[in-house]
Each structure stands twice: as structure tokens, then as C-alpha cells.
N, C-alpha and C. Protein backbone atom coordinates (compact mmCIF):
# COMPACT_ATOMS: atom_id res chain seq x y z
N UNK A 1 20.49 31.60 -3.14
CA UNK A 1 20.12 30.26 -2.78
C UNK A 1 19.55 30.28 -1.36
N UNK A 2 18.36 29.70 -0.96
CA UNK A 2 17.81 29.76 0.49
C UNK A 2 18.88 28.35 1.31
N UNK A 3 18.09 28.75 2.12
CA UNK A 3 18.92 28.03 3.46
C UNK A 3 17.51 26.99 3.91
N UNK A 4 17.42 25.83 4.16
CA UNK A 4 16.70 25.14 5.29
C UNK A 4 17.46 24.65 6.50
N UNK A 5 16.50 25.01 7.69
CA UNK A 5 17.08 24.53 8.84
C UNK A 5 16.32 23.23 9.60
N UNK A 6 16.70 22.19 9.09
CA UNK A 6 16.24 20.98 9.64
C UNK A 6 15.65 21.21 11.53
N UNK A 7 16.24 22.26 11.87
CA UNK A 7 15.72 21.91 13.70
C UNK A 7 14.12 22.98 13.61
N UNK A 8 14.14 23.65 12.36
CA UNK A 8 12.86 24.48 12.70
C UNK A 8 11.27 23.62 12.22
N UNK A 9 11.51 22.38 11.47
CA UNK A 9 10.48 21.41 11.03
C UNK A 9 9.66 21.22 12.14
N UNK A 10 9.02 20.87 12.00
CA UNK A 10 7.67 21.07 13.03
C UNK A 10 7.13 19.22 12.54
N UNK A 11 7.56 18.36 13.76
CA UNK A 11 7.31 17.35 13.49
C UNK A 11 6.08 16.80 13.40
N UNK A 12 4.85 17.67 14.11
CA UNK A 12 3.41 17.24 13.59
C UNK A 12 3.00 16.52 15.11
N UNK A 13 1.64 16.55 14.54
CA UNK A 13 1.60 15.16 15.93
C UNK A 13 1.28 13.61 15.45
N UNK A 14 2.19 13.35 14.61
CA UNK A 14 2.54 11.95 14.67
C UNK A 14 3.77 11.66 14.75
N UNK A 15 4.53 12.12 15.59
CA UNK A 15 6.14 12.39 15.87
C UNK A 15 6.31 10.81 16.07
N UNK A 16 5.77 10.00 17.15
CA UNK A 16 5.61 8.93 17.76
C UNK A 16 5.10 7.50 16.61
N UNK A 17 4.79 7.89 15.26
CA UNK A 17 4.44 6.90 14.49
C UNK A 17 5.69 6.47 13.78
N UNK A 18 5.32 4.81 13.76
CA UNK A 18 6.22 3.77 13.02
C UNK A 18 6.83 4.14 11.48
N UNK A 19 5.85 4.21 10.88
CA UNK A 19 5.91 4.32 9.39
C UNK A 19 5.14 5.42 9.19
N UNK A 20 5.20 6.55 8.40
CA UNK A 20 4.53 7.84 7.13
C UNK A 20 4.55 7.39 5.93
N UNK A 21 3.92 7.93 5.39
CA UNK A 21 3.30 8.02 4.02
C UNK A 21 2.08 9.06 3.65
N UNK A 22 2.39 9.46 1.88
CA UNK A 22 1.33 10.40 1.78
C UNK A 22 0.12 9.66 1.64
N UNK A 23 -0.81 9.94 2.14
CA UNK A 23 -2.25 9.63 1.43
C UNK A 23 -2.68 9.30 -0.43
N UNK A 24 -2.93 7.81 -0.72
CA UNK A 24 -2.89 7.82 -1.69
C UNK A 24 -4.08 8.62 -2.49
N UNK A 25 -5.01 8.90 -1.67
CA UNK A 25 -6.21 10.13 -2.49
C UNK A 25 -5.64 11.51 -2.64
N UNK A 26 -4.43 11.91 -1.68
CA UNK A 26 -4.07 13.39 -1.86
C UNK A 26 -4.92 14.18 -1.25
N UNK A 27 -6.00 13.55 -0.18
CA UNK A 27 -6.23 14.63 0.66
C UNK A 27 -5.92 15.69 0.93
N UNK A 28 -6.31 16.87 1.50
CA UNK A 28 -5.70 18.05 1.52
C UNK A 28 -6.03 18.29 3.16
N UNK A 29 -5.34 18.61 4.38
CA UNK A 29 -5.47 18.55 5.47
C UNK A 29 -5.21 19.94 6.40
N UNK A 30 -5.72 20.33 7.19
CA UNK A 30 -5.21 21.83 7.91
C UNK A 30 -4.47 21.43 9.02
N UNK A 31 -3.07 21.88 9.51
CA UNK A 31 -2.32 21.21 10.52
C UNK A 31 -2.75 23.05 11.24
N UNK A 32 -2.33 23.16 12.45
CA UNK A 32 -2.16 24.03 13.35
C UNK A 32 -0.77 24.04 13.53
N UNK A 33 0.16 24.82 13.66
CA UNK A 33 1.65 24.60 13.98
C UNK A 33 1.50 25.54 15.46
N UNK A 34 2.22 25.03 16.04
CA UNK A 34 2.43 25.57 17.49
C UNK A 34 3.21 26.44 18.08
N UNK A 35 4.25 27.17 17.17
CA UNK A 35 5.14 27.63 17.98
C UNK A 35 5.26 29.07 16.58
N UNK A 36 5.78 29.89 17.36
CA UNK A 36 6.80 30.92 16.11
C UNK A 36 5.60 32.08 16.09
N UNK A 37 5.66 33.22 16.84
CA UNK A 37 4.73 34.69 16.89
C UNK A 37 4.43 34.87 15.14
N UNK A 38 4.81 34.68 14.10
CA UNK A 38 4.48 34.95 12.83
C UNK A 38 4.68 34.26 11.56
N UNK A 39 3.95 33.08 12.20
CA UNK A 39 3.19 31.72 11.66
C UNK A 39 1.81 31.49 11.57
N UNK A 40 1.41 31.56 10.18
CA UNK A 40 0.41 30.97 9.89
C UNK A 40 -0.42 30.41 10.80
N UNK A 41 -1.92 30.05 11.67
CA UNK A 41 -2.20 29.30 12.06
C UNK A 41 -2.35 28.01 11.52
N UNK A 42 -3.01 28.07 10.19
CA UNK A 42 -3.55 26.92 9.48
C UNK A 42 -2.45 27.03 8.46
N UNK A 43 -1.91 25.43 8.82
CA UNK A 43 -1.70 24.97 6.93
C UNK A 43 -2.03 24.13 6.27
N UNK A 44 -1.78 24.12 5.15
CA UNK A 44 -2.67 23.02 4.33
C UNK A 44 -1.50 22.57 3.77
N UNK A 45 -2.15 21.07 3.88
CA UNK A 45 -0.39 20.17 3.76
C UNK A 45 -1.36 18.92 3.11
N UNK A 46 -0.85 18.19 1.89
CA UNK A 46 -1.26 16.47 1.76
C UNK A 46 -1.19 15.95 3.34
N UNK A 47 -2.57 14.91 2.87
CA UNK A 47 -2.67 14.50 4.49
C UNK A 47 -1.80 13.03 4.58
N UNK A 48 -1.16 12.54 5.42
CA UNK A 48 -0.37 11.58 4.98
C UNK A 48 -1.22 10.52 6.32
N UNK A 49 -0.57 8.85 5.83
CA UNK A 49 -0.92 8.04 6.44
C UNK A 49 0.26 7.49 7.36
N UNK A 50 -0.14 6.76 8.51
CA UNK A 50 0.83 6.28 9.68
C UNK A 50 0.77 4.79 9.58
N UNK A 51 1.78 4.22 10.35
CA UNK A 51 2.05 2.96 10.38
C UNK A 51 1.37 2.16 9.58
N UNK A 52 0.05 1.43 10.21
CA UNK A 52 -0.09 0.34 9.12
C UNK A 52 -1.30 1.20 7.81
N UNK A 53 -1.84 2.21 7.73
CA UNK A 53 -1.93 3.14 6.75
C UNK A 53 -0.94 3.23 5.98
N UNK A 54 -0.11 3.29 6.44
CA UNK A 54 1.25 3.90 5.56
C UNK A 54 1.72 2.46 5.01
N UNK A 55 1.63 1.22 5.45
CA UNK A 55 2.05 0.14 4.70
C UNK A 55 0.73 -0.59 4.04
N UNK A 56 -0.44 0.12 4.30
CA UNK A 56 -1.69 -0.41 3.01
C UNK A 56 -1.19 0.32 2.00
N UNK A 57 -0.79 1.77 1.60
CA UNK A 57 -0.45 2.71 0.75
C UNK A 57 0.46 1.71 -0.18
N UNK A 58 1.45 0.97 0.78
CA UNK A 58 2.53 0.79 0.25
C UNK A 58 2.24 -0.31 -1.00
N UNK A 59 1.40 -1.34 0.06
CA UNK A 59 0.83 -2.55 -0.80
C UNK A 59 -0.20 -2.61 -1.69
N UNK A 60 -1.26 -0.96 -1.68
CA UNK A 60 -2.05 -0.97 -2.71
C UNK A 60 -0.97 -0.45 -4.39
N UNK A 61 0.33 0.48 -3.84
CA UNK A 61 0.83 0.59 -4.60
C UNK A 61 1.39 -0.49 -5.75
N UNK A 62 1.93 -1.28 -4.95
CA UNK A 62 2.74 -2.67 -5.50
C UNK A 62 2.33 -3.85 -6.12
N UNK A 63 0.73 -4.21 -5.37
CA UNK A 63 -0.50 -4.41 -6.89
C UNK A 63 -1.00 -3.75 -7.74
N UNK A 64 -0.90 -2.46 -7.67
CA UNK A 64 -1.40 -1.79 -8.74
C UNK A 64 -0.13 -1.36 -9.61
N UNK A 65 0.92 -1.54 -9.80
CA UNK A 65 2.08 -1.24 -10.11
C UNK A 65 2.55 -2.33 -11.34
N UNK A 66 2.87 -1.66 -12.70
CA UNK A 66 3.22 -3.03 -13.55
C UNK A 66 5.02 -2.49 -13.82
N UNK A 67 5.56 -3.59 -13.80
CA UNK A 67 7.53 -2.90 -13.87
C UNK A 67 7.19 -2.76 -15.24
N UNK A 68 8.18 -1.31 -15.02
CA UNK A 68 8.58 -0.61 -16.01
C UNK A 68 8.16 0.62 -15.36
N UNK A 69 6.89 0.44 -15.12
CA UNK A 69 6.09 2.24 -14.68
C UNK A 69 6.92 3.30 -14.06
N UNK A 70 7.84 2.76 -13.00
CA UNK A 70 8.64 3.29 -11.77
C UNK A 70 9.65 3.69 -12.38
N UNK A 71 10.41 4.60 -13.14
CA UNK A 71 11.62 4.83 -13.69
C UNK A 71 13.16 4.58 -13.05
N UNK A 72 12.54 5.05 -11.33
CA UNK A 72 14.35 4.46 -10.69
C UNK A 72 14.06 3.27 -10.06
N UNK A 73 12.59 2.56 -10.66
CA UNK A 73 12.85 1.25 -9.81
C UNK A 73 12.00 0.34 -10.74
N UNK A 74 12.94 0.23 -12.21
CA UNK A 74 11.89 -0.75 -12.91
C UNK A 74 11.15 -2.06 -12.86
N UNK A 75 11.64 -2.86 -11.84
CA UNK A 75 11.32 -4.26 -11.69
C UNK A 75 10.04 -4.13 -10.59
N UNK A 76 9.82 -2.60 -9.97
CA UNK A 76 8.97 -2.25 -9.12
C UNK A 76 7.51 -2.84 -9.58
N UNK A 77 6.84 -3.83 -8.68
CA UNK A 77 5.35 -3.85 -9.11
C UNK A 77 4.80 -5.48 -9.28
N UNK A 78 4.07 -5.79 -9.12
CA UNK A 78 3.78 -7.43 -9.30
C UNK A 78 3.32 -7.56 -10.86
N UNK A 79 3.17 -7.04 -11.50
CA UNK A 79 2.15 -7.29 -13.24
C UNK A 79 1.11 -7.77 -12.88
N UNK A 80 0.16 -7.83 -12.37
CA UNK A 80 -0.83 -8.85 -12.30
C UNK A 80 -1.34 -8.70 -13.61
N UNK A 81 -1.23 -7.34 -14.54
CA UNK A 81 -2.40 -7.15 -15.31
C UNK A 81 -1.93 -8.24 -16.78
N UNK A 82 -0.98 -8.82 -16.35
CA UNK A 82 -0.88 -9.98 -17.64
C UNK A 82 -1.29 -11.29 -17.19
N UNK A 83 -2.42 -11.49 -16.33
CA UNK A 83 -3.30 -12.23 -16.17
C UNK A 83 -4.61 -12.18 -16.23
N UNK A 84 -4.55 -10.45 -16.61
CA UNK A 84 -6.38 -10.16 -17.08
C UNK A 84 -6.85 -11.11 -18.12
N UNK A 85 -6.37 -11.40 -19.17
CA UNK A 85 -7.09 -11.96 -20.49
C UNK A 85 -6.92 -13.06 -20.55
N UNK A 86 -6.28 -14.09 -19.24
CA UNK A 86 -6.15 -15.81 -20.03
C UNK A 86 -7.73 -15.97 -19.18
N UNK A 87 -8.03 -17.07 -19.97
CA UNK A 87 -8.57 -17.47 -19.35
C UNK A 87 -9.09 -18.14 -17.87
N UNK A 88 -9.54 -18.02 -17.11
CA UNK A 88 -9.97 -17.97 -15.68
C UNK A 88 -9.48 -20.14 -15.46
N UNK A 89 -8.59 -19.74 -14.56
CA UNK A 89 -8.59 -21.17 -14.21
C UNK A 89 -7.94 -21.36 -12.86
N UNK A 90 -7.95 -22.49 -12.23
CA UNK A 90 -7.01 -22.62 -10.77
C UNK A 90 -5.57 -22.50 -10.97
N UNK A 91 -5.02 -23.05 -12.22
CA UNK A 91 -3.32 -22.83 -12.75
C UNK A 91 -2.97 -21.44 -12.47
N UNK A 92 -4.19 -20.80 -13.12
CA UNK A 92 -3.56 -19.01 -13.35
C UNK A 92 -3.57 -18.84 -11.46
N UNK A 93 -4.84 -19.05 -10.93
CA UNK A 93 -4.95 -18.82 -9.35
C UNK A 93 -3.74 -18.80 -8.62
N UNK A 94 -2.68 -20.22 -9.02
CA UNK A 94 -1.94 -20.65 -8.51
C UNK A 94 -0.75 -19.34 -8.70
N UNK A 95 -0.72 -19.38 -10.18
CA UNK A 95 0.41 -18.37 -10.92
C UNK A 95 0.27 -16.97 -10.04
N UNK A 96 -0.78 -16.78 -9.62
CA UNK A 96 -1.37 -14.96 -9.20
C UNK A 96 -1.02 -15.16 -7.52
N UNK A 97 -1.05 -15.86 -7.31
CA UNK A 97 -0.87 -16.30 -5.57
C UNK A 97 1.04 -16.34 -5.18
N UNK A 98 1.62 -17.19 -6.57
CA UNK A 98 3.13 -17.43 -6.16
C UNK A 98 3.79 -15.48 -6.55
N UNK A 99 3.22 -15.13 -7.32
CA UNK A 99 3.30 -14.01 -8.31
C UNK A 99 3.06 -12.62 -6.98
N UNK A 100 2.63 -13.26 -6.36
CA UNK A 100 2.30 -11.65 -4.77
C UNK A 100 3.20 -12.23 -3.82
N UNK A 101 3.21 -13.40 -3.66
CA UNK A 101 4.02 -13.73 -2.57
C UNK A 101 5.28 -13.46 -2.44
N UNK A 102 6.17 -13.85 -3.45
CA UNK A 102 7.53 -13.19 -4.56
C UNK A 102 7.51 -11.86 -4.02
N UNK A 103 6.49 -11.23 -4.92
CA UNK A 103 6.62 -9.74 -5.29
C UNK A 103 6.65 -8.78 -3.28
N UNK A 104 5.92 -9.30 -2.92
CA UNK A 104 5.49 -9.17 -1.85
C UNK A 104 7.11 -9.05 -0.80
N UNK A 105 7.74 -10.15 -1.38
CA UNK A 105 8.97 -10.58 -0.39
C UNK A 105 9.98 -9.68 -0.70
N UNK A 106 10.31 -9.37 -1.90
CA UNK A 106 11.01 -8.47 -2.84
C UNK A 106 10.74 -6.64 -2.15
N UNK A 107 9.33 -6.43 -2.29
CA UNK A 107 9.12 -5.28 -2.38
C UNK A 107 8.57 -4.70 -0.81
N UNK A 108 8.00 -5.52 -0.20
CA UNK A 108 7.88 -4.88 1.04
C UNK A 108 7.81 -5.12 2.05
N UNK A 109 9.39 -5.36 3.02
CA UNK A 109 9.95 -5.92 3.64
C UNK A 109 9.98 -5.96 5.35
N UNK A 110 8.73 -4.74 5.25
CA UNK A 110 7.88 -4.42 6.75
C UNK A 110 6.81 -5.59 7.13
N UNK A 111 6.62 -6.47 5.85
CA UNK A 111 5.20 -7.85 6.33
C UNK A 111 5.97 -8.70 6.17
N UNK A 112 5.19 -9.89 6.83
CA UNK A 112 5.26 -10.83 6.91
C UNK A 112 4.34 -12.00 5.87
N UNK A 113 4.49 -12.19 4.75
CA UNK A 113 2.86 -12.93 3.85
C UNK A 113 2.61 -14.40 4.61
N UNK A 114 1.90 -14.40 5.56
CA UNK A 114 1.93 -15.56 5.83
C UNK A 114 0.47 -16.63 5.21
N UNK A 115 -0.23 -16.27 4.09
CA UNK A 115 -1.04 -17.06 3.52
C UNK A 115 -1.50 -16.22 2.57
N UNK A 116 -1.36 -16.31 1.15
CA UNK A 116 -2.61 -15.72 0.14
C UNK A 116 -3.04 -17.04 -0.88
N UNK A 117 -4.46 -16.53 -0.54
CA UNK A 117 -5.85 -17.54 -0.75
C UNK A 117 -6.37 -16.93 -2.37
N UNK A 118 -5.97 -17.08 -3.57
CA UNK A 118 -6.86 -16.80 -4.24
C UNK A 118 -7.52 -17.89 -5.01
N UNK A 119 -9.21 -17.44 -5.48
CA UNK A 119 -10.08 -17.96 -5.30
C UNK A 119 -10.61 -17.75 -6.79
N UNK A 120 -10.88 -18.78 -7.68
CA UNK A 120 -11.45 -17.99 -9.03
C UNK A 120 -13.18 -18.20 -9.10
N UNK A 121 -13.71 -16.70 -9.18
CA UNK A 121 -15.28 -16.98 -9.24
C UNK A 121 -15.34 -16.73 -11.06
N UNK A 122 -15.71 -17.64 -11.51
CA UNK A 122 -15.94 -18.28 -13.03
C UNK A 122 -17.22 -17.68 -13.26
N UNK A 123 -18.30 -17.16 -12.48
CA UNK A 123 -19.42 -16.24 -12.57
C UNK A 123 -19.26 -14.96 -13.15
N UNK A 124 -18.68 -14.34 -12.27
CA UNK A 124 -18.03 -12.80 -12.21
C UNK A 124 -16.63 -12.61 -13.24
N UNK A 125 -16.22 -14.09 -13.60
CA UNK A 125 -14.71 -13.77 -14.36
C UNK A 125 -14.03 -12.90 -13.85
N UNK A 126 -13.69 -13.36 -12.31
CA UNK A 126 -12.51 -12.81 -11.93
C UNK A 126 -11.61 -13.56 -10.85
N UNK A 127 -10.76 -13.06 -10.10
CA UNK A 127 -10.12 -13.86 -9.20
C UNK A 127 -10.46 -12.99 -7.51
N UNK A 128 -10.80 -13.82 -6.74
CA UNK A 128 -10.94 -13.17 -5.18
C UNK A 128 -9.95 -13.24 -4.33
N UNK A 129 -8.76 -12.05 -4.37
CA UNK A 129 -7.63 -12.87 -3.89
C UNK A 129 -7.97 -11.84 -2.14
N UNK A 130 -7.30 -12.87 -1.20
CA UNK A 130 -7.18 -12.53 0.27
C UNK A 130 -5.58 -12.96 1.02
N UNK A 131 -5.50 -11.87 1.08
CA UNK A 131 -4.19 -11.90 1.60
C UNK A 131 -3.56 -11.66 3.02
N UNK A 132 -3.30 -12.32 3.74
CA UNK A 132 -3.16 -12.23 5.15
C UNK A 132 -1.44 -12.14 5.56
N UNK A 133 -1.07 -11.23 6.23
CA UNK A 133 -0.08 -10.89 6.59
C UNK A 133 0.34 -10.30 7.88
N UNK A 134 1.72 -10.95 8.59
CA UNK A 134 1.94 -10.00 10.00
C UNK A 134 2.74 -9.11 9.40
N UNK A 135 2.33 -7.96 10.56
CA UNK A 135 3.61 -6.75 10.59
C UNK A 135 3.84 -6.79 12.02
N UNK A 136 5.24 -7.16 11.55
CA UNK A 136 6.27 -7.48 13.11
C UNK A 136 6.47 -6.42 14.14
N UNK A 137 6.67 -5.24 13.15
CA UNK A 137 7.27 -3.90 14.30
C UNK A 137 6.18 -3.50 14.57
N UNK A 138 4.71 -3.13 14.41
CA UNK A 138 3.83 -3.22 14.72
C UNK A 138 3.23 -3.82 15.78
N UNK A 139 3.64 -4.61 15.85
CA UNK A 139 2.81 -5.90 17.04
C UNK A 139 1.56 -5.93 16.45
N UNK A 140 1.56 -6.74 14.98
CA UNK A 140 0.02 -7.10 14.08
C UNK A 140 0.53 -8.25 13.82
N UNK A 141 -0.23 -9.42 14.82
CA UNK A 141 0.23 -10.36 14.35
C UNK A 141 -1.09 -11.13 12.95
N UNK A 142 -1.96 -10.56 13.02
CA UNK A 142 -3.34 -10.51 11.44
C UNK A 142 -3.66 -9.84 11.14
N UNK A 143 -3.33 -9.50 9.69
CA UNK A 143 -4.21 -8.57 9.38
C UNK A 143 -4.50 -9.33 7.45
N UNK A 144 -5.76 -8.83 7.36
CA UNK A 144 -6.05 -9.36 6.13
C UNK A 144 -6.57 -8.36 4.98
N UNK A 145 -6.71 -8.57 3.85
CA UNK A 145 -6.80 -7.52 3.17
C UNK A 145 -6.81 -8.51 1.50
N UNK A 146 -8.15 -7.79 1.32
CA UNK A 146 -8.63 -8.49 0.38
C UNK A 146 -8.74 -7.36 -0.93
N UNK A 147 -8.54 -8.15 -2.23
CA UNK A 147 -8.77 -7.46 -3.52
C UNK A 147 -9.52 -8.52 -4.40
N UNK A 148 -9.88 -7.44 -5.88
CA UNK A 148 -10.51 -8.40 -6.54
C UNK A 148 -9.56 -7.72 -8.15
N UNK A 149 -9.25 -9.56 -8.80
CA UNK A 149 -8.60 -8.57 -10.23
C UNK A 149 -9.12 -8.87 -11.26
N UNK A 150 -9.94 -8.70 -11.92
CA UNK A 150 -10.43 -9.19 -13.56
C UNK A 150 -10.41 -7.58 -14.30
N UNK A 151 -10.94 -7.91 -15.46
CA UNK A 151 -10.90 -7.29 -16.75
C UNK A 151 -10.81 -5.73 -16.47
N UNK A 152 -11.19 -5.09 -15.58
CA UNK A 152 -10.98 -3.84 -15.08
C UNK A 152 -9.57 -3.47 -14.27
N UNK A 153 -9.06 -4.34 -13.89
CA UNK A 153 -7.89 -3.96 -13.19
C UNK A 153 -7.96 -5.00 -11.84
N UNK A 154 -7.29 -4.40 -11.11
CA UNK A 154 -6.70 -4.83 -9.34
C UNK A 154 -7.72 -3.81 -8.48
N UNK A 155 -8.40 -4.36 -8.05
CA UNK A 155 -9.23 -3.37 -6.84
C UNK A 155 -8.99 -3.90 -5.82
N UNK A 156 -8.32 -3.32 -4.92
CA UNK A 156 -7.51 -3.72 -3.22
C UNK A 156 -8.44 -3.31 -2.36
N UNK A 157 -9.31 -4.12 -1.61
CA UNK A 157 -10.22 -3.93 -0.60
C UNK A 157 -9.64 -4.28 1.06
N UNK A 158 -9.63 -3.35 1.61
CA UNK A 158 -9.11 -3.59 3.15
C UNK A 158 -10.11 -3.36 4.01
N UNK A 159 -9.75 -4.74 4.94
CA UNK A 159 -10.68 -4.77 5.77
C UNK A 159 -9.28 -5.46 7.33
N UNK A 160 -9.51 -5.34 8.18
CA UNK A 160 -8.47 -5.65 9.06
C UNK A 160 -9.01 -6.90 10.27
N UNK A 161 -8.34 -8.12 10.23
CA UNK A 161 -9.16 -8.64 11.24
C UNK A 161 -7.81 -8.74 12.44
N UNK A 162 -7.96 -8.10 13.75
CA UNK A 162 -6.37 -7.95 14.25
C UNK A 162 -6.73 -8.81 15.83
């Protein structure tokens, strides 16, 4: 059986960040490690995301997420996708807006939701939802972050206004 020694980890240089997370593309990244005569220079490690990276990860996860998917966390996920097929109306808008805000409060407890705006374009048959939220430990008191959900799914578009 091997041994790990927690003091030989090589904390990286984001020692100093709030929140980690892996990269939801799975990037593949070369770190340099600094210390130890017969060490590798280069390694290749998933590239991971920091603070508020690491809580877009979190929130693209949790719209794109329907419960059940998550095995040790079944209630994990907003469903949106059982609002793909009704028909497009301000009721459902309403339903998809209380339906993140909930899910939102439940699941990720680093924001703050302080307004989501969704919007139904009856053109495109879909919904334009914008979601604006603080993150407290951060010192973000705006940030916004917009998706779009019809017949294809949840597409989470971020854009940051801070």
C-alpha cells in the first residue's frame, strides 16, 4: 500500500485563491513545480478554475443539471429541461425565473441571486434568461450572466458587468 504525504503537495500558484475548481472543458495545462532535484519539470495536470471561475463552473453545472443525474446528490440540478416543450409563454417565464432562484438558493450558497430577468422571444422560441448575482467573499457586488434555453437545451453565456 503507498503512503501520501500531504506536506509534499505543491500548492501551485493559486495558493492565495478563494474558490478551485476543475475546468469544465478539461483543459490540459503544464505547471512547472519548483522544488525537489528529481522532479519532473513539466506537468500536465487538468487546468482548473479560481474564485469566481470556479463559481461560473459551479452555476453552469446546476443549469445544466436535471435531479436524478448526480447519484450522491439526487435533487442536484434545476430541470429546466421540463420546460423545453410547453409552449412559450410569460407563466412558464415566471415558472423558469422562481425555478433558478430556489434552485440557486439550495445549491449554491457562495451568491447572492439578487434579480433574474427572464424574457420570452416568441421569434426564436425560446426564453432569454439574465441573471444577476453578488458574491460576498469576493467583494462582487455585480455580476451578470446570461443564458438562453429552448429546444436544444440551456446555453449559459457569461459576460461580467462588475
Amino acid at each position: 500500500m503507498s503512503n501520501i504525504n500531504l506536506t509534499d503537495l505543491d500548492a501551485g500558484p493559486s495558493a492565495g485563491s478563494t474558490y478551485r475548481d476543475l475546468s469544465l472543458d478539461m483543459k490540459i495545462e503544464n505547471r512547472v513545480l519548483p522544488r525537489g532535484l528529481f522532479r519532473e519539470d513539466n506537468v500536465t495536470d487538468i487546468k482548473n478554475s479560481e474564485d469566481e471561475a470556479a463559481i461560473q463552473n459551479s452555476l453552469i453545472n446546476i443549469f445544466n443539471t436535471t435531479p436524478g443525474e448526480k447519484l450522491l446528490a439526487p435533487e442536484f440540478g434545476l430541470d429546466l429541461k421540463r420546460y423545453l416543450f410547453d409552449p412559450l409563454s410569460e407563466d412558464i417565464a415566471q415558472n423558469i425565473g422562481d425555478t433558478i432562484i430556489i434552485g440557486l438558493q439550495q445549491w449554491e450558497p457562495r451568491v447572492i441571486v439578487t434579480r433574474v430577468h427572464v424574457m420570452t422571444d416568441f421569434d426564436q422560441n425560446q426564453y432569454i434568461i439574465s441573471l444577476f448575482i453578488e458574491i460576498p467573499t469576493l467583494n462582487i457586488s455585480q455580476a451578470t450572466y446570461n443564458g438562453i434555453l429552448n429546444t436544444e437545451g440551456f446555453t449559459f453565456k457569461i459576460s461580467n458587468d462588475q
